[in-house]
PDB file of N, CA and C in Angstrom:
ATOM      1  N   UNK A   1     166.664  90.045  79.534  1.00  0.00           N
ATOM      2  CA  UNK A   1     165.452  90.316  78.792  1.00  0.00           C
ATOM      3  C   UNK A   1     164.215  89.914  79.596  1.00  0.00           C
ATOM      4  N   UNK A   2     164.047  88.845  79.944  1.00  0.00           N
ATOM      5  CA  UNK A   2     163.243  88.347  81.112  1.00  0.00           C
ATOM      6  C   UNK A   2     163.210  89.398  82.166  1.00  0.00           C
ATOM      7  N   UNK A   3     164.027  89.466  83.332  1.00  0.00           N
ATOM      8  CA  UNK A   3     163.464  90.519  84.026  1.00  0.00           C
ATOM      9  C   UNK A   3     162.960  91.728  83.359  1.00  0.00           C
ATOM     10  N   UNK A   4     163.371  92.388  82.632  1.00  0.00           N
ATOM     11  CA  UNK A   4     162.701  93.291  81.616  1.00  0.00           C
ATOM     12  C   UNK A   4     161.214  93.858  81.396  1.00  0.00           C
ATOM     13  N   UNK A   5     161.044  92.531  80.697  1.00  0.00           N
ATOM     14  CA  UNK A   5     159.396  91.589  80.652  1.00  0.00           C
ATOM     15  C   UNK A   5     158.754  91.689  81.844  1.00  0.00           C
ATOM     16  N   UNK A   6     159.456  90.837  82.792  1.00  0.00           N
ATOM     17  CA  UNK A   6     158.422  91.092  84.581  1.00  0.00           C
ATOM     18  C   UNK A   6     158.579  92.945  85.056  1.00  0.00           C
ATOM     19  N   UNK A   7     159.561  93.318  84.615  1.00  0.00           N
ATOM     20  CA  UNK A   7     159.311  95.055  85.396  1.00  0.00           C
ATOM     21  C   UNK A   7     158.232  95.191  84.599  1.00  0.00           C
ATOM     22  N   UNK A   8     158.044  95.274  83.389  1.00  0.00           N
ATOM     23  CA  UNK A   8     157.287  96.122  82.673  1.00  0.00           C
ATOM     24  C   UNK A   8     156.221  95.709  82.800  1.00  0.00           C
ATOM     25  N   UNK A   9     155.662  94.617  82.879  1.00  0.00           N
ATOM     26  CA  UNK A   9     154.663  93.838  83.508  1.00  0.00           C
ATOM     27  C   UNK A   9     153.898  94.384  84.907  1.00  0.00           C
ATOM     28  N   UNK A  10     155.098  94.280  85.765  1.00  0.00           N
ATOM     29  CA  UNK A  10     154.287  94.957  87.188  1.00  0.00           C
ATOM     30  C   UNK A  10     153.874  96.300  87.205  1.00  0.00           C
ATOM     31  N   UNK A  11     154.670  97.126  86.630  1.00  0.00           N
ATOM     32  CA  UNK A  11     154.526  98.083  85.843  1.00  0.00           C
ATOM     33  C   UNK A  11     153.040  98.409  85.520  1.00  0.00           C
ATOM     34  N   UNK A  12     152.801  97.502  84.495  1.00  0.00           N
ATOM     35  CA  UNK A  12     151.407  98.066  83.626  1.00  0.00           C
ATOM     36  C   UNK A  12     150.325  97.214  85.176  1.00  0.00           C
ATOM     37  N   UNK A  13     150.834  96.808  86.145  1.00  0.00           N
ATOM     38  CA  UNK A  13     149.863  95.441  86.166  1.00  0.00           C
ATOM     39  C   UNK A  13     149.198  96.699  87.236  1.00  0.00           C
ATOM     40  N   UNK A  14     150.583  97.752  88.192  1.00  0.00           N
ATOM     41  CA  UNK A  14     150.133  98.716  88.899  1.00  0.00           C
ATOM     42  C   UNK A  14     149.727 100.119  88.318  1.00  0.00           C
ATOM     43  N   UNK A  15     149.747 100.167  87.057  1.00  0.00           N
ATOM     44  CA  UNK A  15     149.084 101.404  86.772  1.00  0.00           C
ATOM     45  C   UNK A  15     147.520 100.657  86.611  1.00  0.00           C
ATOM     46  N   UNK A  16     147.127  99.365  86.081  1.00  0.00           N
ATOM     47  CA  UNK A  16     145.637  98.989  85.784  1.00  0.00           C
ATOM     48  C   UNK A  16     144.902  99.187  87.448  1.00  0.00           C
ATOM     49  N   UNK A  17     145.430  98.692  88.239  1.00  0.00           N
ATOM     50  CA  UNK A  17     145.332  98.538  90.016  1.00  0.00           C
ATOM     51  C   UNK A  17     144.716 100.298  90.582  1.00  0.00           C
ATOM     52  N   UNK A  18     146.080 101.184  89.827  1.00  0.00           N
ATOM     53  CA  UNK A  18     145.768 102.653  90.507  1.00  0.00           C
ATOM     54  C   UNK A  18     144.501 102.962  90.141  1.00  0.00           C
ATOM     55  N   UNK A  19     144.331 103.141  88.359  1.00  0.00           N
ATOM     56  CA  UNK A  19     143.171 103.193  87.531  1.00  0.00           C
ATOM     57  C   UNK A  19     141.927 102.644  88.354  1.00  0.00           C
ATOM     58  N   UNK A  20     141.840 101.270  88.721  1.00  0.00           N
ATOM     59  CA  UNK A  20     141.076 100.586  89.193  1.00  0.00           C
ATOM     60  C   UNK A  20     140.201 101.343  90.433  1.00  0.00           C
ATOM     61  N   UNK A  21     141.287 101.566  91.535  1.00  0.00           N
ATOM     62  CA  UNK A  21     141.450 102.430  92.602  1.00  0.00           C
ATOM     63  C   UNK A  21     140.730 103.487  92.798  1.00  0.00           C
ATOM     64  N   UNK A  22     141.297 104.097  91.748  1.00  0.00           N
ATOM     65  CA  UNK A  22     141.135 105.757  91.682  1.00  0.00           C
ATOM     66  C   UNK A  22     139.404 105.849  90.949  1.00  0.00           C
ATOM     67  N   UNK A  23     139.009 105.372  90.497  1.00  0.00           N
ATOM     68  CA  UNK A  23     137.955 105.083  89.697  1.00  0.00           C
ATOM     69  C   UNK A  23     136.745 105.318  90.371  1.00  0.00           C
ATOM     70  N   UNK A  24     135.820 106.540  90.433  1.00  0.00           N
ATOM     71  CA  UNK A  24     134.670 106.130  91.080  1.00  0.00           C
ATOM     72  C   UNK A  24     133.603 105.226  90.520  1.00  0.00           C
ATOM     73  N   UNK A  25     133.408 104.589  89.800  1.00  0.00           N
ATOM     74  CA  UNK A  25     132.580 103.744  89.182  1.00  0.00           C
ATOM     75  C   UNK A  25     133.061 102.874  90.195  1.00  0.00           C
ATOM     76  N   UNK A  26     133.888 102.147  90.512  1.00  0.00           N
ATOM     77  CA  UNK A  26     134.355 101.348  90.973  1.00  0.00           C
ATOM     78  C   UNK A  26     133.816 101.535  92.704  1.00  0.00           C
ATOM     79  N   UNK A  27     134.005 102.909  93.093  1.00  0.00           N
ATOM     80  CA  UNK A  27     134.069 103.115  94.574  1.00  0.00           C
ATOM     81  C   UNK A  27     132.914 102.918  94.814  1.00  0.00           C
ATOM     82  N   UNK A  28     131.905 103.561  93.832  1.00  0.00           N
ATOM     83  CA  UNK A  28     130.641 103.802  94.050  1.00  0.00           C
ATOM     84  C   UNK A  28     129.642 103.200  92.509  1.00  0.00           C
ATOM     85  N   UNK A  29     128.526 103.432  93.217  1.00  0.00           N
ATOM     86  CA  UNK A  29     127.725 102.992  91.937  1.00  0.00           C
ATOM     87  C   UNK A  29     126.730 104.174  92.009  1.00  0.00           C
ATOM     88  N   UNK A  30     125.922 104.544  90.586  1.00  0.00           N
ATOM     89  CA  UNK A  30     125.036 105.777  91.181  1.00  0.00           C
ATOM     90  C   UNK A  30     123.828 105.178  91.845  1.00  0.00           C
ATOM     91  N   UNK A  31     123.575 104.534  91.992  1.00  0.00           N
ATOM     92  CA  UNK A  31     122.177 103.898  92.571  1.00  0.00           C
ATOM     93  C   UNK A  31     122.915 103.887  93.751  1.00  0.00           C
ATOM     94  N   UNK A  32     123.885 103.657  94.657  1.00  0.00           N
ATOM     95  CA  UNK A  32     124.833 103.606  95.632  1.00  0.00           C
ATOM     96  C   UNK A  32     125.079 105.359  96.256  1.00  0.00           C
ATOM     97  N   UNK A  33     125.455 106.038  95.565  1.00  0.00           N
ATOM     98  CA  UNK A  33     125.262 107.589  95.362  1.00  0.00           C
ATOM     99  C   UNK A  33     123.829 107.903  95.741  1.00  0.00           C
ATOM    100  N   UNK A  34     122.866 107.698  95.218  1.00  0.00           N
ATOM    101  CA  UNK A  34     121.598 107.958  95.102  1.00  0.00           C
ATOM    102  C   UNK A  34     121.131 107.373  96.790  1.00  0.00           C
ATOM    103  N   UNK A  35     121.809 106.692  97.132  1.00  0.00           N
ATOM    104  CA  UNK A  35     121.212 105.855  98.430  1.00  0.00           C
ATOM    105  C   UNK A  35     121.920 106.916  99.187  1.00  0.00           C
ATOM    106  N   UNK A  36     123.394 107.191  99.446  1.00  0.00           N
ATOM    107  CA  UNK A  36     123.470 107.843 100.659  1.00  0.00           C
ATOM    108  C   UNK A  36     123.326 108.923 101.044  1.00  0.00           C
ATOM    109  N   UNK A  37     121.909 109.989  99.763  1.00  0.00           N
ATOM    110  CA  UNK A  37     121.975 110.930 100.154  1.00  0.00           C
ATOM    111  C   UNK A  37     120.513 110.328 100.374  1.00  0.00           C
ATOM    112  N   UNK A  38     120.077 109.322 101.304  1.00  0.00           N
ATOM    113  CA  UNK A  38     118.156 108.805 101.242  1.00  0.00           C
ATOM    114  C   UNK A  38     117.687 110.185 102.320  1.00  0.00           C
ATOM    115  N   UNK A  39     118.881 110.198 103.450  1.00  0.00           N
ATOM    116  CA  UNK A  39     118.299 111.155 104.435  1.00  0.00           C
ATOM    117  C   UNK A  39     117.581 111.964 103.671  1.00  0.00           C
ATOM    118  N   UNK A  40     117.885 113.116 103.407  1.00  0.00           N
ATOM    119  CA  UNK A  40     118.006 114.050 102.232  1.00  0.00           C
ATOM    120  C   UNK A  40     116.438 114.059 101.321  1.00  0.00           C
ATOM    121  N   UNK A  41     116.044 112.775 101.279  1.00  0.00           N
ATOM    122  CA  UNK A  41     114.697 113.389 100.682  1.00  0.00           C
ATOM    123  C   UNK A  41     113.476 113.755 101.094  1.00  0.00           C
ATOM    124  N   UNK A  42     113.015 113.283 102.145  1.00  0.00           N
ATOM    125  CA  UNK A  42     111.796 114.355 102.589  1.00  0.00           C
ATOM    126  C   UNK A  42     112.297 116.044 102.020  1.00  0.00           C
ATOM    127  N   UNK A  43     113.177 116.244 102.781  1.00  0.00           N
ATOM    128  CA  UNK A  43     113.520 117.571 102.740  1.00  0.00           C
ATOM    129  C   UNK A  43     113.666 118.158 100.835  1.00  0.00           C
ATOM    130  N   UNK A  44     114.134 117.241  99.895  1.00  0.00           N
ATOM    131  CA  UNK A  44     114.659 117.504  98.695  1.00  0.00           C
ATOM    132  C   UNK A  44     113.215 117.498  98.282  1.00  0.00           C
ATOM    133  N   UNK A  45     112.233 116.345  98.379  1.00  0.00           N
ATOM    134  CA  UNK A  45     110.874 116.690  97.653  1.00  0.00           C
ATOM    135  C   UNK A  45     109.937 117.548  98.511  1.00  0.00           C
ATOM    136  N   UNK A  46     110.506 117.885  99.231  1.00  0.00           N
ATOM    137  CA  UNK A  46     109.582 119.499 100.052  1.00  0.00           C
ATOM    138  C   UNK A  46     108.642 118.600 101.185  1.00  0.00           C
ATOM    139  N   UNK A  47     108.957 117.581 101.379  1.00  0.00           N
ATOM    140  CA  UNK A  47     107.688 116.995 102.245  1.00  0.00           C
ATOM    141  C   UNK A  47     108.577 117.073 104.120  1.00  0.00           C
ATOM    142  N   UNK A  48     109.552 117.512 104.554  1.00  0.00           N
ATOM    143  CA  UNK A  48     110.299 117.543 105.554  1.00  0.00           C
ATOM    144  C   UNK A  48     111.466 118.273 105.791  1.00  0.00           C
ATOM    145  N   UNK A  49     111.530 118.641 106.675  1.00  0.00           N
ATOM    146  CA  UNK A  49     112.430 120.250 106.996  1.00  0.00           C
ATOM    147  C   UNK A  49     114.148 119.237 107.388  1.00  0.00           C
ATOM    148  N   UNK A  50     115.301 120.353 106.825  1.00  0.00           N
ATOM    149  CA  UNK A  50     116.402 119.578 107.121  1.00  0.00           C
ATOM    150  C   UNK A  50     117.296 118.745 108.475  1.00  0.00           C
ATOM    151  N   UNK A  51     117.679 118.276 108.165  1.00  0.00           N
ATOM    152  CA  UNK A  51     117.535 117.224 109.404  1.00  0.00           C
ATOM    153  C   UNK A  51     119.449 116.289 109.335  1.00  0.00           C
ATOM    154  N   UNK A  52     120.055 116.455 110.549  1.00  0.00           N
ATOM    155  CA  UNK A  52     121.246 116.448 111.109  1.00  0.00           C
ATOM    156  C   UNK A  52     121.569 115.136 110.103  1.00  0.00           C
ATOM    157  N   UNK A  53     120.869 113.855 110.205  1.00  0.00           N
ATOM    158  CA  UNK A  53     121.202 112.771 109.108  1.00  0.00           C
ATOM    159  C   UNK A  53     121.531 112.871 107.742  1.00  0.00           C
ATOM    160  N   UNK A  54     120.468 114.242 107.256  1.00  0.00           N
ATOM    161  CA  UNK A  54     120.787 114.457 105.738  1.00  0.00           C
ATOM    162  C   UNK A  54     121.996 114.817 105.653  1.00  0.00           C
ATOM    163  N   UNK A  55     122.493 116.194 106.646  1.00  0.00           N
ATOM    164  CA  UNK A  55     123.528 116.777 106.763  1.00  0.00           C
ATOM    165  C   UNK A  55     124.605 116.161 106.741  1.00  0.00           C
ATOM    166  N   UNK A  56     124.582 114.830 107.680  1.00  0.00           N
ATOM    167  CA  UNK A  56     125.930 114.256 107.383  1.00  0.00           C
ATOM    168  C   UNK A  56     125.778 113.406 106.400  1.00  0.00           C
ATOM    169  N   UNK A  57     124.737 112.842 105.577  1.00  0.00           N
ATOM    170  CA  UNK A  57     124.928 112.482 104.181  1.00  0.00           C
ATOM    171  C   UNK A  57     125.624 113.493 103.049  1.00  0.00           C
ATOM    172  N   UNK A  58     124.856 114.344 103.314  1.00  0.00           N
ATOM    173  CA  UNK A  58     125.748 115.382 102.313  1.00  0.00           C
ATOM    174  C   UNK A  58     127.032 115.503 102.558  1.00  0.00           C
ATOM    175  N   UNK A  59     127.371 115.665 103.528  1.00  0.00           N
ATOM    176  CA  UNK A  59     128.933 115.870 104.218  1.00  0.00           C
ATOM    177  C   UNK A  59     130.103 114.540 103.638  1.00  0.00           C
ATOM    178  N   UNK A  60     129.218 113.429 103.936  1.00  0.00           N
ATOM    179  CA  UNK A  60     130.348 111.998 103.732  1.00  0.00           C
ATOM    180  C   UNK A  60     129.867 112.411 101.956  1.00  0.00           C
ATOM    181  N   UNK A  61     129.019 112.621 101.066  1.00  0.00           N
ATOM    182  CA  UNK A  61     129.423 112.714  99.850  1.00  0.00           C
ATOM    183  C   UNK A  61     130.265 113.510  99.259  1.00  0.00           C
ATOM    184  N   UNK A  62     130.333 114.498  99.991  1.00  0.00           N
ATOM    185  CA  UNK A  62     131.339 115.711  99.255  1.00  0.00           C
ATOM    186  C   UNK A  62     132.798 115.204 100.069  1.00  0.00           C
ATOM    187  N   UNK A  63     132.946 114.449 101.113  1.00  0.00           N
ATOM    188  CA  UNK A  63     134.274 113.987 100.770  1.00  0.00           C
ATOM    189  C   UNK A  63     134.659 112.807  99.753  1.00  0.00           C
ATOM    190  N   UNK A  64     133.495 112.144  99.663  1.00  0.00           N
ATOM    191  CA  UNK A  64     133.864 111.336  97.964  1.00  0.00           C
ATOM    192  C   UNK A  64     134.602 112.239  96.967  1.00  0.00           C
ATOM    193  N   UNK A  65     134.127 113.551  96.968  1.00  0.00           N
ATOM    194  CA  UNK A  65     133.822 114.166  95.586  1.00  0.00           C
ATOM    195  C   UNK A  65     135.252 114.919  95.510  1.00  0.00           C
ATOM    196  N   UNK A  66     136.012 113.978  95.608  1.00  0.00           N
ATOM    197  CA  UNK A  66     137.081 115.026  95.824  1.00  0.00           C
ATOM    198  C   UNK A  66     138.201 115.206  94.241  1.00  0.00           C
ATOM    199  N   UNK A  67     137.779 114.209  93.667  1.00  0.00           N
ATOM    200  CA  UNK A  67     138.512 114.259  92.225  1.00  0.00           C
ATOM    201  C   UNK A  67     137.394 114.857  91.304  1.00  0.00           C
ATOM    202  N   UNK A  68     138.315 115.137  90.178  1.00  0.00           N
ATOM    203  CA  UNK A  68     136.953 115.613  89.004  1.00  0.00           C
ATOM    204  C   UNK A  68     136.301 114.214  88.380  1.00  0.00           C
ATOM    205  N   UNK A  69     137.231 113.490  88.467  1.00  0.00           N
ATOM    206  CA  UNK A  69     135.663 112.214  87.844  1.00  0.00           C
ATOM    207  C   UNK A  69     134.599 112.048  88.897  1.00  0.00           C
ATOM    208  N   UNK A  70     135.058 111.920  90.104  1.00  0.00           N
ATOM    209  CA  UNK A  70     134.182 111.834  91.268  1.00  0.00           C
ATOM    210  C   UNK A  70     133.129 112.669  91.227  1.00  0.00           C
ATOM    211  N   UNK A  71     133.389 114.212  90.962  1.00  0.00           N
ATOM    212  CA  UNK A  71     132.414 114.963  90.748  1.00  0.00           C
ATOM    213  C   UNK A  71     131.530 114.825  89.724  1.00  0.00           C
ATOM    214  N   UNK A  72     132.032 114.989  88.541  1.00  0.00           N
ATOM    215  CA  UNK A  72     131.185 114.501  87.438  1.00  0.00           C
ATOM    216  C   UNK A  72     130.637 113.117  87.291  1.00  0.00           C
ATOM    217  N   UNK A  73     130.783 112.319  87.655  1.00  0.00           N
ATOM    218  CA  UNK A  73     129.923 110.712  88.244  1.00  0.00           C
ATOM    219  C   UNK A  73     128.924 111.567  88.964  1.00  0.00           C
ATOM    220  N   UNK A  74     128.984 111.929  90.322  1.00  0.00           N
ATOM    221  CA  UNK A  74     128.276 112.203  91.206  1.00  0.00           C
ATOM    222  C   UNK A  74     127.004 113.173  90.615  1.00  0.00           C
ATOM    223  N   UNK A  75     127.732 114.161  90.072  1.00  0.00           N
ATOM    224  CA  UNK A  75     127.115 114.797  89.021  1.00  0.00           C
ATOM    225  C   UNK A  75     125.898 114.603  88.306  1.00  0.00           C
ATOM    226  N   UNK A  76     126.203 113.260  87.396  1.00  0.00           N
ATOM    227  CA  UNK A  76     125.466 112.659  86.330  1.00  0.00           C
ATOM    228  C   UNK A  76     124.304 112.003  87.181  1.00  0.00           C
ATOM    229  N   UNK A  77     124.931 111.768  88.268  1.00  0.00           N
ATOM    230  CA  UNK A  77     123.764 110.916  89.132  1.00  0.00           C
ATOM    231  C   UNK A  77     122.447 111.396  89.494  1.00  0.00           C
ATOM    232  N   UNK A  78     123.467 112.634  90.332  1.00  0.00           N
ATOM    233  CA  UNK A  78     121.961 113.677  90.535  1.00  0.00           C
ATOM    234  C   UNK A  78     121.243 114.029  89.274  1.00  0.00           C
ATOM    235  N   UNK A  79     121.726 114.554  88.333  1.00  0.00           N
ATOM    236  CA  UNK A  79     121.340 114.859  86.895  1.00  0.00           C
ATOM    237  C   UNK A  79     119.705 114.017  86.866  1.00  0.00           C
ATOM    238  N   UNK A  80     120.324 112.422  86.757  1.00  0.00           N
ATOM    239  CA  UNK A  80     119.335 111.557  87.025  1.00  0.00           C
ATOM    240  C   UNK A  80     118.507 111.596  88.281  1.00  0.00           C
ATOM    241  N   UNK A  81     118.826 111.967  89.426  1.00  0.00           N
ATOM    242  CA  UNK A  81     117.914 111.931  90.365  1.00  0.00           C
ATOM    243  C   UNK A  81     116.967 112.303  90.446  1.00  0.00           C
ATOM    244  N   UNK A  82     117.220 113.663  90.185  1.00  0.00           N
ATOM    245  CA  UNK A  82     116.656 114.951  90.258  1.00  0.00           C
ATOM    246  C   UNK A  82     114.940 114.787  88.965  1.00  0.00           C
ATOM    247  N   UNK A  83     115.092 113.768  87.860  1.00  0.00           N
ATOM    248  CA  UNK A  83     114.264 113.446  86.902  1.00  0.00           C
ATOM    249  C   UNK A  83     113.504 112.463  87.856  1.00  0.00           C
ATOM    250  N   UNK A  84     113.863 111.520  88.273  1.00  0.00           N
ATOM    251  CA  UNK A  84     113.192 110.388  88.646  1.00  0.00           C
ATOM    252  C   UNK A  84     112.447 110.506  90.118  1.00  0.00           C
ATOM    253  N   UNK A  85     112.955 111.515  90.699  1.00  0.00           N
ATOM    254  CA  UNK A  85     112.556 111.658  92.249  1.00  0.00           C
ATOM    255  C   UNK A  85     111.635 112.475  92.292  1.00  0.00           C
ATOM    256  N   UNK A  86     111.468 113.551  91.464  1.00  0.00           N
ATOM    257  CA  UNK A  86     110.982 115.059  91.588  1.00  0.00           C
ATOM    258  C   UNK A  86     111.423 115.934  92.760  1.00  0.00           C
ATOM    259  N   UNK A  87     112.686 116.354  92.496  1.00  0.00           N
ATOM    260  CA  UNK A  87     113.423 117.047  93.388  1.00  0.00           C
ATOM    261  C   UNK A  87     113.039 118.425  93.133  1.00  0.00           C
ATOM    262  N   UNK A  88     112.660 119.162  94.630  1.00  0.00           N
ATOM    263  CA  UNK A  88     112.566 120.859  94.555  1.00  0.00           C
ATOM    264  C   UNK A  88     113.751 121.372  94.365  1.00  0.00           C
ATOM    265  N   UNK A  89     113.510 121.705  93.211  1.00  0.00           N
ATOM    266  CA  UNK A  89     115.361 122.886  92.837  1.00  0.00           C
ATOM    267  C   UNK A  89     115.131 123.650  93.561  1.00  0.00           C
ATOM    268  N   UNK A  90     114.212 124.714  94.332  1.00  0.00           N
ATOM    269  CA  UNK A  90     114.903 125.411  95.584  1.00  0.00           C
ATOM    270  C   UNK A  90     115.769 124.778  96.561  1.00  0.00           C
ATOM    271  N   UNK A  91     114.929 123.560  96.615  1.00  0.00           N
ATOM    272  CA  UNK A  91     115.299 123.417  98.216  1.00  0.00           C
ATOM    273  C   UNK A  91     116.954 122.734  98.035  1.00  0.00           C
ATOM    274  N   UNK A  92     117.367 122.356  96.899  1.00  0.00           N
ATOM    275  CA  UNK A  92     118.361 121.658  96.428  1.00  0.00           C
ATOM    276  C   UNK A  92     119.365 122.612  96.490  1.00  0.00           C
ATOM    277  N   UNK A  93     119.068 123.587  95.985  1.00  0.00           N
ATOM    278  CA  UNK A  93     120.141 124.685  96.067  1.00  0.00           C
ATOM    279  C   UNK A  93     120.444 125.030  97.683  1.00  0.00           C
ATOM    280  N   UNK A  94     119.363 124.841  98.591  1.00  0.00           N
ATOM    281  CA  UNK A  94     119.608 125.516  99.542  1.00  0.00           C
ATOM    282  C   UNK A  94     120.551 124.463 100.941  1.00  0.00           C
ATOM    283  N   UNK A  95     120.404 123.383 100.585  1.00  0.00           N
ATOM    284  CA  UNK A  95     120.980 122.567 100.690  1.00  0.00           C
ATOM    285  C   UNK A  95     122.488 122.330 101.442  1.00  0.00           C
ATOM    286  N   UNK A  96     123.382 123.143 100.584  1.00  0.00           N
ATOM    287  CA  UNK A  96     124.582 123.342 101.513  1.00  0.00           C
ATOM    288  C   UNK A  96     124.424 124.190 102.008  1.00  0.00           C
ATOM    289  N   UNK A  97     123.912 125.226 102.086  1.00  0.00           N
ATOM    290  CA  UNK A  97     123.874 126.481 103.191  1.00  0.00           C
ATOM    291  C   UNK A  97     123.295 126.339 104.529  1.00  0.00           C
ATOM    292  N   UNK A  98     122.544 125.200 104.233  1.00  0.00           N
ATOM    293  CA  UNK A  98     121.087 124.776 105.623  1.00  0.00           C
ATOM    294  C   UNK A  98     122.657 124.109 106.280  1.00  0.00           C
ATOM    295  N   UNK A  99     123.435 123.096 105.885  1.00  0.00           N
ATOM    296  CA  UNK A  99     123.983 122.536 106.517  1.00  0.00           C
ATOM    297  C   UNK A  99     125.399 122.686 106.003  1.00  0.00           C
ATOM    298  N   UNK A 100     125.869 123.894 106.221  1.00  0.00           N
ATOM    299  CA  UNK A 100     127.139 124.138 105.830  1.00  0.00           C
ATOM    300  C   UNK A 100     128.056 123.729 105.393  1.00  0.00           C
ATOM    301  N   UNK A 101     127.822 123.305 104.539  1.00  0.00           N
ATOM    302  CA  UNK A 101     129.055 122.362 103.622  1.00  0.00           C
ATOM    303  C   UNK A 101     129.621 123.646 102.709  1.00  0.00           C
ATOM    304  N   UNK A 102     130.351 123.002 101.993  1.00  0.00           N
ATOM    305  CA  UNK A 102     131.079 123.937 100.418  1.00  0.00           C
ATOM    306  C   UNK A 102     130.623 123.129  99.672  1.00  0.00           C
ATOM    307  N   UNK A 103     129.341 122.434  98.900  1.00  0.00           N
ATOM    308  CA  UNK A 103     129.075 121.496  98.213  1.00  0.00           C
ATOM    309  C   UNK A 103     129.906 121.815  96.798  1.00  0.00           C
ATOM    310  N   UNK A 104     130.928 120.505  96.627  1.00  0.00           N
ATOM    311  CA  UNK A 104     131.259 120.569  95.050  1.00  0.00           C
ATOM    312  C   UNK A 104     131.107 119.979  94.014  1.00  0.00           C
ATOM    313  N   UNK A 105     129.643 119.552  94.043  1.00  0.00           N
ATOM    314  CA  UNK A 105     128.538 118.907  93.387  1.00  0.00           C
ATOM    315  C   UNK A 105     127.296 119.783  93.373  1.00  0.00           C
ATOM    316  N   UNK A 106     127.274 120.515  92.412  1.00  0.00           N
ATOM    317  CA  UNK A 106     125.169 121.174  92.780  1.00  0.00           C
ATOM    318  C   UNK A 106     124.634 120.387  92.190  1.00  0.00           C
ATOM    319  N   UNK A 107     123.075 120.312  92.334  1.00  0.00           N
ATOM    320  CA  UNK A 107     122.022 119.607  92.354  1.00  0.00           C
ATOM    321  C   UNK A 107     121.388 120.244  91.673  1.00  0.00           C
ATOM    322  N   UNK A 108     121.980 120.062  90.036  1.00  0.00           N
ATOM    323  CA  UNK A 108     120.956 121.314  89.267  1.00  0.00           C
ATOM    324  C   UNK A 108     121.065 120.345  87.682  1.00  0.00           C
ATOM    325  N   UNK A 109     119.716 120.355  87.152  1.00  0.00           N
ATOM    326  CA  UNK A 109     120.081 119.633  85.994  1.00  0.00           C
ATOM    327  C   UNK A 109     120.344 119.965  84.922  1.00  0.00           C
ATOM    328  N   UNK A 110     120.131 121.249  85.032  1.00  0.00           N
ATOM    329  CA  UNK A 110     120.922 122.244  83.423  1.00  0.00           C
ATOM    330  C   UNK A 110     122.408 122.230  83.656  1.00  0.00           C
ATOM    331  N   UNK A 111     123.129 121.601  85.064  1.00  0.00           N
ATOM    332  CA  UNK A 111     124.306 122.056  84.939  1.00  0.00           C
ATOM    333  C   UNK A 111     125.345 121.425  83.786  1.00  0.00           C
ATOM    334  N   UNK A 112     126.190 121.676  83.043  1.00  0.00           N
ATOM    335  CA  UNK A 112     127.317 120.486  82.575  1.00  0.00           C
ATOM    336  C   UNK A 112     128.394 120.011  83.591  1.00  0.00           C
ATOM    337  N   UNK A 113     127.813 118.755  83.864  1.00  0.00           N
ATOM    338  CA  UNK A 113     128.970 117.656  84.299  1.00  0.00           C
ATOM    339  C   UNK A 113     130.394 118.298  83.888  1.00  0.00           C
ATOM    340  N   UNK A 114     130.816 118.090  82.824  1.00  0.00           N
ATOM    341  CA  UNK A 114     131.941 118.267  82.756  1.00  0.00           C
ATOM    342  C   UNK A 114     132.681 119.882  83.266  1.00  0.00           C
ATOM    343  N   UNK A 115     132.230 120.832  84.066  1.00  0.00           N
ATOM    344  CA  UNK A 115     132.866 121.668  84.302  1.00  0.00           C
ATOM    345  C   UNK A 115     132.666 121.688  85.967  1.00  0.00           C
ATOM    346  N   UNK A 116     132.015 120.901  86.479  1.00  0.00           N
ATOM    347  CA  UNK A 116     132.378 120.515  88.010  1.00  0.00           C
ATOM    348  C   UNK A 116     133.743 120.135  88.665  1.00  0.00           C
TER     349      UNK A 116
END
């Protein structure tokens, strides 16, 4: 009965661990999110043309974004960014194309999170 108790134990102790893991809240924070795309804003509030640093900011975020919570976190963030920064929705859209990504996060605030 005892060993029992300890499987089931390690058990729950490694599904809380994966959870933990897997978790972007955990990986990231959005103010953390919000920082590593800093390259990125001249160009996002229209005051500076795109530039190889943003590019690979965008690049290391969209390999974050590789789960659907990841996306939708990331998501919600910009959601918020995009209010607080005054981000050009052109230039936001144009964004992965300037620097060729497959972005699987847009930068749009009508979008719903939950279908990213």
């Amino acid at each position: 009965m005892a060993k029992k108790m300890v499987s089931c134990s390690m058990w729950a102790l490694g599904l809380v661990l994966l959870a933990l893991i897997g978790s972007p809240v955990n990986a990231t924070s959005c103010h953390g999110t919000i920082l590593k795309m800093l390259p990125c804003q001249p160009f996002l509030v229209g005051s500076g043309d795109i530039t190889m640093p943003c590019c690979h900011a965008a690049q290391g975020l969209n390999e974050i974004a590789i789960s659907m919570p990841a996306r939708r976190f990331i998501c919600e963030c910009f959601k918020q960014a995009i209010a607080a920064l005054g981000i050009n929705l052109d230039r936001a859209k144009q964004l992965p194309q300037l620097c060729k990504i497959d972005a699987s996060v847009p930068i749009d605030p009508n979008i719903d999170c939950n279908t990213v």
